[in-house]
PDB file of N, CA and C in Angstrom:
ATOM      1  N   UNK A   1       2.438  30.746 -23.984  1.00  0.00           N
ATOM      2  CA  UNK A   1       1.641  31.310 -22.913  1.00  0.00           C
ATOM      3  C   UNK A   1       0.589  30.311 -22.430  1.00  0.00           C
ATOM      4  N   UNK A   2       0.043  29.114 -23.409  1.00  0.00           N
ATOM      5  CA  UNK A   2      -1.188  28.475 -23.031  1.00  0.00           C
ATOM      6  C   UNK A   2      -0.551  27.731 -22.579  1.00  0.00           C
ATOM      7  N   UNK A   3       0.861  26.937 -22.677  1.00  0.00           N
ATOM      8  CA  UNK A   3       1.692  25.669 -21.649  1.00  0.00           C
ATOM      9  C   UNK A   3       2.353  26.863 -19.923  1.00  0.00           C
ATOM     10  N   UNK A   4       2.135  27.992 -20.033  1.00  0.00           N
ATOM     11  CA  UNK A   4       2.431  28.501 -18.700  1.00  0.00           C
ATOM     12  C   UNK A   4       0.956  28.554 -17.985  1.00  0.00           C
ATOM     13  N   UNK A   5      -0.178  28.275 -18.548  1.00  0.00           N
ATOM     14  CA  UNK A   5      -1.355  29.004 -18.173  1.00  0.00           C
ATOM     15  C   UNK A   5      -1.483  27.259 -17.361  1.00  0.00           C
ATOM     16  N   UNK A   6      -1.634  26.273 -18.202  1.00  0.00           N
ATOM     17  CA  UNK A   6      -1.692  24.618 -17.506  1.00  0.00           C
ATOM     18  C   UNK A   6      -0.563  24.310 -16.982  1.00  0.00           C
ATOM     19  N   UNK A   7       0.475  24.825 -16.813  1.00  0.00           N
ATOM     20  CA  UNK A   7       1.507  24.874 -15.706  1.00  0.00           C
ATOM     21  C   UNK A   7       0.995  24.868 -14.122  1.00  0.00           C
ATOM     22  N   UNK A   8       0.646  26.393 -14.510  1.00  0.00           N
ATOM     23  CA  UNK A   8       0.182  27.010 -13.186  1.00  0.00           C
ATOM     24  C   UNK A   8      -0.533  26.253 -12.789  1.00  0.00           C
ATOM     25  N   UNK A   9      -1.638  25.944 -13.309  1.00  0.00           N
ATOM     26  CA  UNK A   9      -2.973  24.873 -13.199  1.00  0.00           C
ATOM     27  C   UNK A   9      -2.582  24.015 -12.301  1.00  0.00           C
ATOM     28  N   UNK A  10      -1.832  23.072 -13.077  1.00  0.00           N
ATOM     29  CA  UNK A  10      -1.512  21.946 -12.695  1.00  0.00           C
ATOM     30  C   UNK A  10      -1.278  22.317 -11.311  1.00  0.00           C
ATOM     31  N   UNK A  11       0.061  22.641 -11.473  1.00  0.00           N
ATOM     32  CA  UNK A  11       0.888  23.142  -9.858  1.00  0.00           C
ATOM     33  C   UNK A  11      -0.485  23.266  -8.749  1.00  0.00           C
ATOM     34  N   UNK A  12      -1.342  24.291  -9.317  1.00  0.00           N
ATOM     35  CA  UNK A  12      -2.205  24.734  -8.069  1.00  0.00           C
ATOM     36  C   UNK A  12      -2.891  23.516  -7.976  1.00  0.00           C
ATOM     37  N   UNK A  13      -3.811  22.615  -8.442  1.00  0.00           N
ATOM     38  CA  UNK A  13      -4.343  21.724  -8.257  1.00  0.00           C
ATOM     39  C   UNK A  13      -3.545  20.539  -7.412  1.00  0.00           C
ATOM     40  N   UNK A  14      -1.972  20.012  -7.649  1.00  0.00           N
ATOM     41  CA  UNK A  14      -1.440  19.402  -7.029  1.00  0.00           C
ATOM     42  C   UNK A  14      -1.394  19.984  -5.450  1.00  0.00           C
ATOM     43  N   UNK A  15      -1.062  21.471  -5.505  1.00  0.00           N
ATOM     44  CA  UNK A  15      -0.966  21.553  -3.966  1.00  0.00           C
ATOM     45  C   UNK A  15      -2.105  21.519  -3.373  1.00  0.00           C
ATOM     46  N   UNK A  16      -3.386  22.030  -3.997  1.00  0.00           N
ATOM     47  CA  UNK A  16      -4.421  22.295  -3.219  1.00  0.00           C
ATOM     48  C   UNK A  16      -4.547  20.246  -2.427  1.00  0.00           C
ATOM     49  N   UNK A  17      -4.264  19.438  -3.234  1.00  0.00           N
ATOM     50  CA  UNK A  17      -4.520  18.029  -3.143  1.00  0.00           C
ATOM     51  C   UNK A  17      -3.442  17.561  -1.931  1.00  0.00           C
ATOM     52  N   UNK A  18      -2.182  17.824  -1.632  1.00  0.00           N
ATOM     53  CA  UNK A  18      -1.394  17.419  -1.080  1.00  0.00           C
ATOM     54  C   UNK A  18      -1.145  18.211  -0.034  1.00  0.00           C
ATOM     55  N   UNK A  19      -2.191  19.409  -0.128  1.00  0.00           N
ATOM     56  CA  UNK A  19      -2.183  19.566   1.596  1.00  0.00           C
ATOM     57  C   UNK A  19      -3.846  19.739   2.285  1.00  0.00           C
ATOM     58  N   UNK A  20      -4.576  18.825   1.163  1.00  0.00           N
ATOM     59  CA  UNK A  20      -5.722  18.623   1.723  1.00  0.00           C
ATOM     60  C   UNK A  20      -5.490  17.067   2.353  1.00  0.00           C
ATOM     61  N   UNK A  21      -4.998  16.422   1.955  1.00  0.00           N
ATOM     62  CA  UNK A  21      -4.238  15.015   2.551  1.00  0.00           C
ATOM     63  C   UNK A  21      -3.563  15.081   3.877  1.00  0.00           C
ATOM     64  N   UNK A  22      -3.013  16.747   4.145  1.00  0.00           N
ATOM     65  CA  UNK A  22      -1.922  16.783   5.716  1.00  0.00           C
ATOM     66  C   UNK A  22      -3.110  16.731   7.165  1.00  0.00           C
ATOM     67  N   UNK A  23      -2.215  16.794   7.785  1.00  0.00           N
ATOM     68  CA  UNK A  23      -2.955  16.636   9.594  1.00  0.00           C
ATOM     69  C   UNK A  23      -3.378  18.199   9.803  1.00  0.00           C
ATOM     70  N   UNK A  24      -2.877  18.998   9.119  1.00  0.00           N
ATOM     71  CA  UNK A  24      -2.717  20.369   9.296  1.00  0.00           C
ATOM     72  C   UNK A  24      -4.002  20.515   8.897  1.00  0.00           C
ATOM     73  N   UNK A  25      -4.901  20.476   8.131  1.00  0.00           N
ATOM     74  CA  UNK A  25      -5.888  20.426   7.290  1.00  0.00           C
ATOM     75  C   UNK A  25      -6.983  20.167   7.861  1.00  0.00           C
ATOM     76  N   UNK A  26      -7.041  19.304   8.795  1.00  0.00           N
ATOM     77  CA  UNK A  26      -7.953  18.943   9.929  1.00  0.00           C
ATOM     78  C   UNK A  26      -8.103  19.666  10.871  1.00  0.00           C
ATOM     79  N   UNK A  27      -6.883  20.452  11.183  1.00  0.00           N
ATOM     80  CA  UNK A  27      -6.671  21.194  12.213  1.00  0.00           C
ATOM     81  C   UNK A  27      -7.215  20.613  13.678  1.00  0.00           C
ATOM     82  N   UNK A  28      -8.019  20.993  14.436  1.00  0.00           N
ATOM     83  CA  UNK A  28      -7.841  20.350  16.126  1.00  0.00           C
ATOM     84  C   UNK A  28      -9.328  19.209  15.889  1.00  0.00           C
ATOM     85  N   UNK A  29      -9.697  19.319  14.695  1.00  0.00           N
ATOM     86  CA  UNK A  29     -10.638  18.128  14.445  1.00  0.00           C
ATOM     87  C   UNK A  29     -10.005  16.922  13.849  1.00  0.00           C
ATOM     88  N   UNK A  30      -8.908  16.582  14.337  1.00  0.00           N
ATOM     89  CA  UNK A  30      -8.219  16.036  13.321  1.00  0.00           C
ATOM     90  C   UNK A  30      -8.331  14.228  14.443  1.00  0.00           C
ATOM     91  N   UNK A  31      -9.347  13.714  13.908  1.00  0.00           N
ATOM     92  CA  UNK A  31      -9.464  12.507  14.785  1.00  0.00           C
ATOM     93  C   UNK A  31      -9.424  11.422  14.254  1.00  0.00           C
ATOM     94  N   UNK A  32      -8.356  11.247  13.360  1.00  0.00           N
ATOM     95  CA  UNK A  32      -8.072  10.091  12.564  1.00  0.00           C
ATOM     96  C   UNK A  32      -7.127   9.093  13.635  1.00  0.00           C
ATOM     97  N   UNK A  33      -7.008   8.115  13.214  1.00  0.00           N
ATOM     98  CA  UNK A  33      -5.900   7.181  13.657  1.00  0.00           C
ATOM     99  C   UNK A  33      -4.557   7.778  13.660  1.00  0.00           C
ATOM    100  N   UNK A  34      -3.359   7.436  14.867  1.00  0.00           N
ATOM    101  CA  UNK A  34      -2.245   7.500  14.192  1.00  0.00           C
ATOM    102  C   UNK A  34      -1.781   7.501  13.454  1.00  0.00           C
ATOM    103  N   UNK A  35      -2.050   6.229  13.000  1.00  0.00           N
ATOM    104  CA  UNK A  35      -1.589   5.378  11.349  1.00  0.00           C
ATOM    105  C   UNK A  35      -1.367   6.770  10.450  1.00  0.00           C
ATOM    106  N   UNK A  36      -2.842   7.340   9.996  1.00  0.00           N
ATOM    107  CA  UNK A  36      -3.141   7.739   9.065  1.00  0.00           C
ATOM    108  C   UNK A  36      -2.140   8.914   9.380  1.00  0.00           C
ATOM    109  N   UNK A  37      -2.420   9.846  10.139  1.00  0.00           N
ATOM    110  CA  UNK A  37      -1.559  10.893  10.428  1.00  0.00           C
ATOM    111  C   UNK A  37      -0.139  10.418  10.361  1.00  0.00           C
ATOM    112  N   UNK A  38       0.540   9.904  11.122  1.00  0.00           N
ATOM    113  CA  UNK A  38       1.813   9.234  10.214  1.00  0.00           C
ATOM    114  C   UNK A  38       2.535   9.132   8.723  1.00  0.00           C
ATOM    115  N   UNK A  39       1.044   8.861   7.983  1.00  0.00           N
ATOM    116  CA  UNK A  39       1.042   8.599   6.347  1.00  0.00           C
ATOM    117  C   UNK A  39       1.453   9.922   5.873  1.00  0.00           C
ATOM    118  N   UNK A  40       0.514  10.714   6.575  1.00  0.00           N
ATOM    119  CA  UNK A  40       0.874  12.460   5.654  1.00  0.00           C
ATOM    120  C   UNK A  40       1.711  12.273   5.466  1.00  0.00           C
ATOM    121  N   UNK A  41       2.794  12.044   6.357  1.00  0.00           N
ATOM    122  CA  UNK A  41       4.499  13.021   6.134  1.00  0.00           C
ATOM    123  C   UNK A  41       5.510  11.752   5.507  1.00  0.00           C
ATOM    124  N   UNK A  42       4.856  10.364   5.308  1.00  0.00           N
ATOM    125  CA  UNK A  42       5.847   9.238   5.056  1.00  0.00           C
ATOM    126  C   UNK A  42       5.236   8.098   4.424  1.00  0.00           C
ATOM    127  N   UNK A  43       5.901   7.276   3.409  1.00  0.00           N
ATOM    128  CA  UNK A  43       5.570   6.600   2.599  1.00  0.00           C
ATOM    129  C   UNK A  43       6.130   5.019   3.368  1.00  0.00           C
ATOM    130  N   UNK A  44       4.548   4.055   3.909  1.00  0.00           N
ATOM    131  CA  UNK A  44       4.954   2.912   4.565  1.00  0.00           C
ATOM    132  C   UNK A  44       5.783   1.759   3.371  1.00  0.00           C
ATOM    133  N   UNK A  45       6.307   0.660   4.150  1.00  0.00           N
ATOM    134  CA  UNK A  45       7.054  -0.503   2.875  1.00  0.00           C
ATOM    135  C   UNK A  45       6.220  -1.193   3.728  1.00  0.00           C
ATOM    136  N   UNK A  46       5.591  -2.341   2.629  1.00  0.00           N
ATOM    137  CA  UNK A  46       5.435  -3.667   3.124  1.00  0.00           C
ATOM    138  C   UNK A  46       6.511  -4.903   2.276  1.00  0.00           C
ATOM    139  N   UNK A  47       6.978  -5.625   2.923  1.00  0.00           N
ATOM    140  CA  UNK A  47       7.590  -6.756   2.637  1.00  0.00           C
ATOM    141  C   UNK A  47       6.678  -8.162   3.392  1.00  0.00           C
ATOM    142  N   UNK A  48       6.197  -8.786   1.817  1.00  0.00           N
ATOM    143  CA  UNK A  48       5.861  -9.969   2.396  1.00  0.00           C
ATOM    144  C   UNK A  48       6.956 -10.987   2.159  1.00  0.00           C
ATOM    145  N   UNK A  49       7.162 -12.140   3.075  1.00  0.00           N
ATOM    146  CA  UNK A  49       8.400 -13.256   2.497  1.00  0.00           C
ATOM    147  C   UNK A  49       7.989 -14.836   2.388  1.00  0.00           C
ATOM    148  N   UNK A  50       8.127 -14.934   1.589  1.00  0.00           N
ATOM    149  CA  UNK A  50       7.118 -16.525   1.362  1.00  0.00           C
ATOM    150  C   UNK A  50       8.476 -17.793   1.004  1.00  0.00           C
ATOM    151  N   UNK A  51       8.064 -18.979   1.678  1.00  0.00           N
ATOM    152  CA  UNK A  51       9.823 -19.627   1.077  1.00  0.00           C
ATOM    153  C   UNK A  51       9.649 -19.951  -0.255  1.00  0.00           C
ATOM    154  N   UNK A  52      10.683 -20.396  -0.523  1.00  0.00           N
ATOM    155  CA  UNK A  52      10.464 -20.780  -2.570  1.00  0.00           C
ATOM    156  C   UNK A  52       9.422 -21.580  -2.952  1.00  0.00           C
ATOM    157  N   UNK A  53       9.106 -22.873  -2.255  1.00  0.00           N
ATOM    158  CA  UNK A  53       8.064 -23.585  -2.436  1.00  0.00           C
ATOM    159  C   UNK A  53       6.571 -22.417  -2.700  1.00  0.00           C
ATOM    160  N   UNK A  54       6.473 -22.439  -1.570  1.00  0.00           N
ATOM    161  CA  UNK A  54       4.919 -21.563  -1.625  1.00  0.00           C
ATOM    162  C   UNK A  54       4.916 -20.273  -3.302  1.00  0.00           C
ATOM    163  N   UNK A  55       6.271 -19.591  -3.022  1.00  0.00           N
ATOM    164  CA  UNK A  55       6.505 -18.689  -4.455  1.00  0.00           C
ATOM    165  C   UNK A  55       6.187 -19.288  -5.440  1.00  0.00           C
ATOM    166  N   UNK A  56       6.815 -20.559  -5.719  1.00  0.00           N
ATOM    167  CA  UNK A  56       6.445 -21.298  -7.126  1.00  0.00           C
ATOM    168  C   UNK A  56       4.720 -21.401  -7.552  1.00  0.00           C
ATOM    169  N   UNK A  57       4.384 -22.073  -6.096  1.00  0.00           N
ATOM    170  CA  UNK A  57       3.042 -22.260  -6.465  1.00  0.00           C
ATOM    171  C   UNK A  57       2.067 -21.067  -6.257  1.00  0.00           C
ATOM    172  N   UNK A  58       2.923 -20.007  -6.066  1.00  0.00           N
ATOM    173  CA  UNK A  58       1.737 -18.864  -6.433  1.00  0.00           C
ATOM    174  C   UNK A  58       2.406 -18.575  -7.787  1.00  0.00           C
ATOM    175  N   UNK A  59       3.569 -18.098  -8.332  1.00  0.00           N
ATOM    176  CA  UNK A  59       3.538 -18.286  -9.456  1.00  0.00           C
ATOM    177  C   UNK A  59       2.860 -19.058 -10.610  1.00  0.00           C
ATOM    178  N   UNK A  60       2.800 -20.023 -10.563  1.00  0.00           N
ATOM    179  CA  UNK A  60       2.290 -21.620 -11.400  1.00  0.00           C
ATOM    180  C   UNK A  60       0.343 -20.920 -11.185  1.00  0.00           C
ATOM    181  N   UNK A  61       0.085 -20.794 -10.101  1.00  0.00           N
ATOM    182  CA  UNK A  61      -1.433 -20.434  -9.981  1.00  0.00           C
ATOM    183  C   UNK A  61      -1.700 -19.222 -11.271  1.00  0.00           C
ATOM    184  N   UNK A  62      -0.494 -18.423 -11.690  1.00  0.00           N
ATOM    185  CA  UNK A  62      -0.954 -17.376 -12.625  1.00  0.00           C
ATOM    186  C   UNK A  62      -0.510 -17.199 -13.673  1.00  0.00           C
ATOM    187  N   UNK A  63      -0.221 -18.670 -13.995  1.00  0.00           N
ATOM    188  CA  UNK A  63      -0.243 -18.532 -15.804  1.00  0.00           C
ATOM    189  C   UNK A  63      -1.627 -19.698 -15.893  1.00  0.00           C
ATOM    190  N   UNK A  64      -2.565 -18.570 -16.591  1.00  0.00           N
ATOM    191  CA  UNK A  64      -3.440 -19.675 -16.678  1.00  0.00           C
ATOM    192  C   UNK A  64      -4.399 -19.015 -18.457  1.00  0.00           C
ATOM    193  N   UNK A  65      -5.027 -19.746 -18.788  1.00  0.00           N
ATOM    194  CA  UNK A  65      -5.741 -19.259 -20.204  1.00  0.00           C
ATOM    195  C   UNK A  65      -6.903 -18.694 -19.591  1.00  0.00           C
ATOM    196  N   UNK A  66      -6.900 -17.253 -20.650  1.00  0.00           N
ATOM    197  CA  UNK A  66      -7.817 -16.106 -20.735  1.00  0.00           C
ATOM    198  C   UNK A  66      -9.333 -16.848 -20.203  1.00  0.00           C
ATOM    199  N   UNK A  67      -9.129 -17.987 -20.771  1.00  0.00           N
ATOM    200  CA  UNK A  67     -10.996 -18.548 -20.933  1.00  0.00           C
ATOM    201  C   UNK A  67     -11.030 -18.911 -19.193  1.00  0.00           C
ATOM    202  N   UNK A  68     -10.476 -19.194 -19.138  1.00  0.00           N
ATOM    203  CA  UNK A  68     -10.648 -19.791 -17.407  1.00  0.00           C
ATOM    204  C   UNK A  68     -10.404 -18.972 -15.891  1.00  0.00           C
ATOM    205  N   UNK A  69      -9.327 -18.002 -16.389  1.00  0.00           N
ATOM    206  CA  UNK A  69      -9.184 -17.425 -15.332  1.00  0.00           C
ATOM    207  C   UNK A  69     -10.009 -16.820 -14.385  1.00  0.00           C
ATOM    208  N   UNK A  70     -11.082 -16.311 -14.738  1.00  0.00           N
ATOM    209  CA  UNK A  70     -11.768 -16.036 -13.750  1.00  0.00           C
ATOM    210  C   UNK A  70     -12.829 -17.153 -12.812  1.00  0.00           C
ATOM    211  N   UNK A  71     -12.621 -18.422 -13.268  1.00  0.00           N
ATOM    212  CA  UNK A  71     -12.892 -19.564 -12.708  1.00  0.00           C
ATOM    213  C   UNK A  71     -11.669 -20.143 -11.988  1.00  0.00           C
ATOM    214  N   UNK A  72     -10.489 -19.499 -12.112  1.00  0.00           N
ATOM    215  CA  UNK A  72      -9.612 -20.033 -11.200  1.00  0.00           C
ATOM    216  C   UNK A  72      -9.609 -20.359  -9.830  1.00  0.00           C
ATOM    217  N   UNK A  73      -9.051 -20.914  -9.433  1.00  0.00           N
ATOM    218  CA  UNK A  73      -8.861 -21.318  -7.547  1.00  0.00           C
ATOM    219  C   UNK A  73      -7.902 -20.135  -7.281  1.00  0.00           C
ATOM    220  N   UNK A  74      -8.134 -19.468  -6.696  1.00  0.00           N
ATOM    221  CA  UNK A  74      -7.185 -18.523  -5.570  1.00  0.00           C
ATOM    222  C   UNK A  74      -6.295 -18.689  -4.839  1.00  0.00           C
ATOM    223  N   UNK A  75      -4.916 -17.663  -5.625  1.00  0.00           N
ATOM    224  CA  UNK A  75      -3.927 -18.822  -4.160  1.00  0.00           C
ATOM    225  C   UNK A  75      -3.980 -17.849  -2.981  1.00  0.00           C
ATOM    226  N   UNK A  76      -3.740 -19.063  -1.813  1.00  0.00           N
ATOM    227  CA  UNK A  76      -4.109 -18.589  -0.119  1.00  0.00           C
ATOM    228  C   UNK A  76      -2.504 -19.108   0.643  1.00  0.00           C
ATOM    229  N   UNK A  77      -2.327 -18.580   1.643  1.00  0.00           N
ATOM    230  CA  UNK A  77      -1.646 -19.246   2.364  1.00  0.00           C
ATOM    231  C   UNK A  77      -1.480 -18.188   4.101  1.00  0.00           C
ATOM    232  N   UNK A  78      -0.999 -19.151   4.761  1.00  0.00           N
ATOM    233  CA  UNK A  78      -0.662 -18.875   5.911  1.00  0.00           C
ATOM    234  C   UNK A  78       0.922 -19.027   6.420  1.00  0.00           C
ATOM    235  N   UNK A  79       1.486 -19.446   5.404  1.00  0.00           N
ATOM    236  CA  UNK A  79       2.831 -19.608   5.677  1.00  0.00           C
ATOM    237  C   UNK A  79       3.789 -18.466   5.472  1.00  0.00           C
ATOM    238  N   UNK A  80       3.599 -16.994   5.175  1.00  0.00           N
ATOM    239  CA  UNK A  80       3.965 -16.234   4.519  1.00  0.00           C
ATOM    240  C   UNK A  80       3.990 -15.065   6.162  1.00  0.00           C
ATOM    241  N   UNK A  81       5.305 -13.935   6.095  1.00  0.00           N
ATOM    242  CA  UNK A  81       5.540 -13.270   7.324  1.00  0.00           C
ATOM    243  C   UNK A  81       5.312 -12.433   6.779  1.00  0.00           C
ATOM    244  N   UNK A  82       5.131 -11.043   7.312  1.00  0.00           N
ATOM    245  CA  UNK A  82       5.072  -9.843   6.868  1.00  0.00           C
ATOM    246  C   UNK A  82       5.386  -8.297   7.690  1.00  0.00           C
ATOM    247  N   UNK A  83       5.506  -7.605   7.057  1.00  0.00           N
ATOM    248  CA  UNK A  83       6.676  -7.153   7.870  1.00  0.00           C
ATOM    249  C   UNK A  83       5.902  -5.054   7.480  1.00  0.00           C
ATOM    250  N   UNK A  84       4.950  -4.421   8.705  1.00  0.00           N
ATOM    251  CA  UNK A  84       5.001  -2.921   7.752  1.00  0.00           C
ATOM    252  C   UNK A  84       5.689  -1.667   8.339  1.00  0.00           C
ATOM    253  N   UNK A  85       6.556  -1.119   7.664  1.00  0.00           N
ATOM    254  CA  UNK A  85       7.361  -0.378   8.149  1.00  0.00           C
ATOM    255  C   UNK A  85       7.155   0.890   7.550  1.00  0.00           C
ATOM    256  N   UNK A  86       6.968   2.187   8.522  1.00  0.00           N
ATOM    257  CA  UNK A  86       7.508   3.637   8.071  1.00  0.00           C
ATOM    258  C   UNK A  86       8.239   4.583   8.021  1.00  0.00           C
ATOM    259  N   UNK A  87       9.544   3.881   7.458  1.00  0.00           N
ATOM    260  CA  UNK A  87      10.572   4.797   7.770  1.00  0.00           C
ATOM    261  C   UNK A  87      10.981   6.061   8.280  1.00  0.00           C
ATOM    262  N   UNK A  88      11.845   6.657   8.569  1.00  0.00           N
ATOM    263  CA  UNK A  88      11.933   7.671   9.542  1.00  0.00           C
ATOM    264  C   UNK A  88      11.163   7.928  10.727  1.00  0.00           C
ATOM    265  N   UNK A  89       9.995   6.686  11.530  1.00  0.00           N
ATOM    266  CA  UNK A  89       9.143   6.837  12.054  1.00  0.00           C
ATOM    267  C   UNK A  89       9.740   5.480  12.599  1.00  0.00           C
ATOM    268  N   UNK A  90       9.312   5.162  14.397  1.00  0.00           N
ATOM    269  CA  UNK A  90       9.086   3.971  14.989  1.00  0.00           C
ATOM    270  C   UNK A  90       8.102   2.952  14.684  1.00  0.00           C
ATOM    271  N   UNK A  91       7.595   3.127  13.907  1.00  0.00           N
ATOM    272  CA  UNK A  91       6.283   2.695  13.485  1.00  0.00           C
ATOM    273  C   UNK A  91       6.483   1.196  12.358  1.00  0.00           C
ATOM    274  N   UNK A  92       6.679   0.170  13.014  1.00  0.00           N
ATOM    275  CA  UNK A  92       6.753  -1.295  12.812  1.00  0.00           C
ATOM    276  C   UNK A  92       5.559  -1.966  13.091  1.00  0.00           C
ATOM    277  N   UNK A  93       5.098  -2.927  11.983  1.00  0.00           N
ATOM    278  CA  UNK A  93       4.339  -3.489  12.421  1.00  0.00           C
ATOM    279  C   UNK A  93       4.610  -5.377  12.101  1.00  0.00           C
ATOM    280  N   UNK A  94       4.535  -6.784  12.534  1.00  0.00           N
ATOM    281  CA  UNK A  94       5.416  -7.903  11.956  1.00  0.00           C
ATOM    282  C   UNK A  94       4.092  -9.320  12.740  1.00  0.00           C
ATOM    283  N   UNK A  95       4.451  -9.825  11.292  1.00  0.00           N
ATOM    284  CA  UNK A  95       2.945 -10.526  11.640  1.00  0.00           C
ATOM    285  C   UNK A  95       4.356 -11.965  11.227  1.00  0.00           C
ATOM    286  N   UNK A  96       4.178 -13.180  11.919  1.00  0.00           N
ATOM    287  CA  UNK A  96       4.704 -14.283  11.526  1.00  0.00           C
ATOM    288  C   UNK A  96       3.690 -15.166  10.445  1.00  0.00           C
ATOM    289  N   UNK A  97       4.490 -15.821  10.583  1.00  0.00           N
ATOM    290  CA  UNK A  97       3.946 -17.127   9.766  1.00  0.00           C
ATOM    291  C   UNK A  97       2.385 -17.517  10.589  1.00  0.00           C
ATOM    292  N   UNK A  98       1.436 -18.216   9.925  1.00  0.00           N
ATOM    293  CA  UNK A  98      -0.061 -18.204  10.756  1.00  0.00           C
ATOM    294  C   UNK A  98      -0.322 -17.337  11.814  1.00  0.00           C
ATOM    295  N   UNK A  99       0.113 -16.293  11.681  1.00  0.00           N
ATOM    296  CA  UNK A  99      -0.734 -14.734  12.172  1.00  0.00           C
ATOM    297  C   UNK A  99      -1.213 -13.942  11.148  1.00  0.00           C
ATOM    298  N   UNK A 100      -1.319 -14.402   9.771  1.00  0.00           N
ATOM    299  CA  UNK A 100      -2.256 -13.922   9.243  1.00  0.00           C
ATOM    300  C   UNK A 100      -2.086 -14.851   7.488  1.00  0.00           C
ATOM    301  N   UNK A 101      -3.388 -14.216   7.073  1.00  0.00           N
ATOM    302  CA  UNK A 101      -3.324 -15.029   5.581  1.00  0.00           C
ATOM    303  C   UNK A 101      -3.155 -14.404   4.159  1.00  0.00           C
ATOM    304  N   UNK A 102      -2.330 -14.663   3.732  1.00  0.00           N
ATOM    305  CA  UNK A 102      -1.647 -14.005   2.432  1.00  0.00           C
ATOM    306  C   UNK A 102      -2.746 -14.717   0.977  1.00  0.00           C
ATOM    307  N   UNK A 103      -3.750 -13.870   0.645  1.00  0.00           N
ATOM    308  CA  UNK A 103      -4.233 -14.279  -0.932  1.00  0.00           C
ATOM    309  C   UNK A 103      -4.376 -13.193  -1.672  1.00  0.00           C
TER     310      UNK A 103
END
């Protein structure tokens, strides 16, 4: 009876949360961005694509010893595309190479 009692719990707490997150919720005050309203109902992908070179050396940047790392150099680059998409939605967004900076 006490695992049906935090059942319920649970359950109610998840929904109260996941439709305090909807557009519905706002109702006609609802003056967020597209974007965001979009998000309610769909989960965006980002794909960044970097060529092998640049991969290595962000790899290689993060094996480094405990004692130092937070004195490390940061890896940066501009050579890297990116790509944000929300499926079931028109909603693309595609940045090239030096239209923006990947660290």
């Amino acid at each position: 009876m006490k695992n049906l009692k935090i059942c319920f719990l649970l359950g109610l707490l998840t929904n109260i949360v996941v439709n305090a997150s909807r557009s519905d919720f706002y109702g006609k005050n609802d003056n967020r961005s597209k974007l965001f309203k979009i998000l309610d109902d769909h989960v965006g992908k980002i794909k960044i694509t970097l060529d092998k070179d640049e991969w290595t050396t962000m790899k290689n940047m993060t094996v480094l010893d405990q004692m130092i790392a937070a004195d490390a150099p940061k890896y940066s680059t501009n050579k890297a595309s990116m790509e944000f998409i929300i499926e079931g939605t028109d909603y693309k967004v595609e940045y090239e190479p030096e239209q923006f900076t990947f660290e």
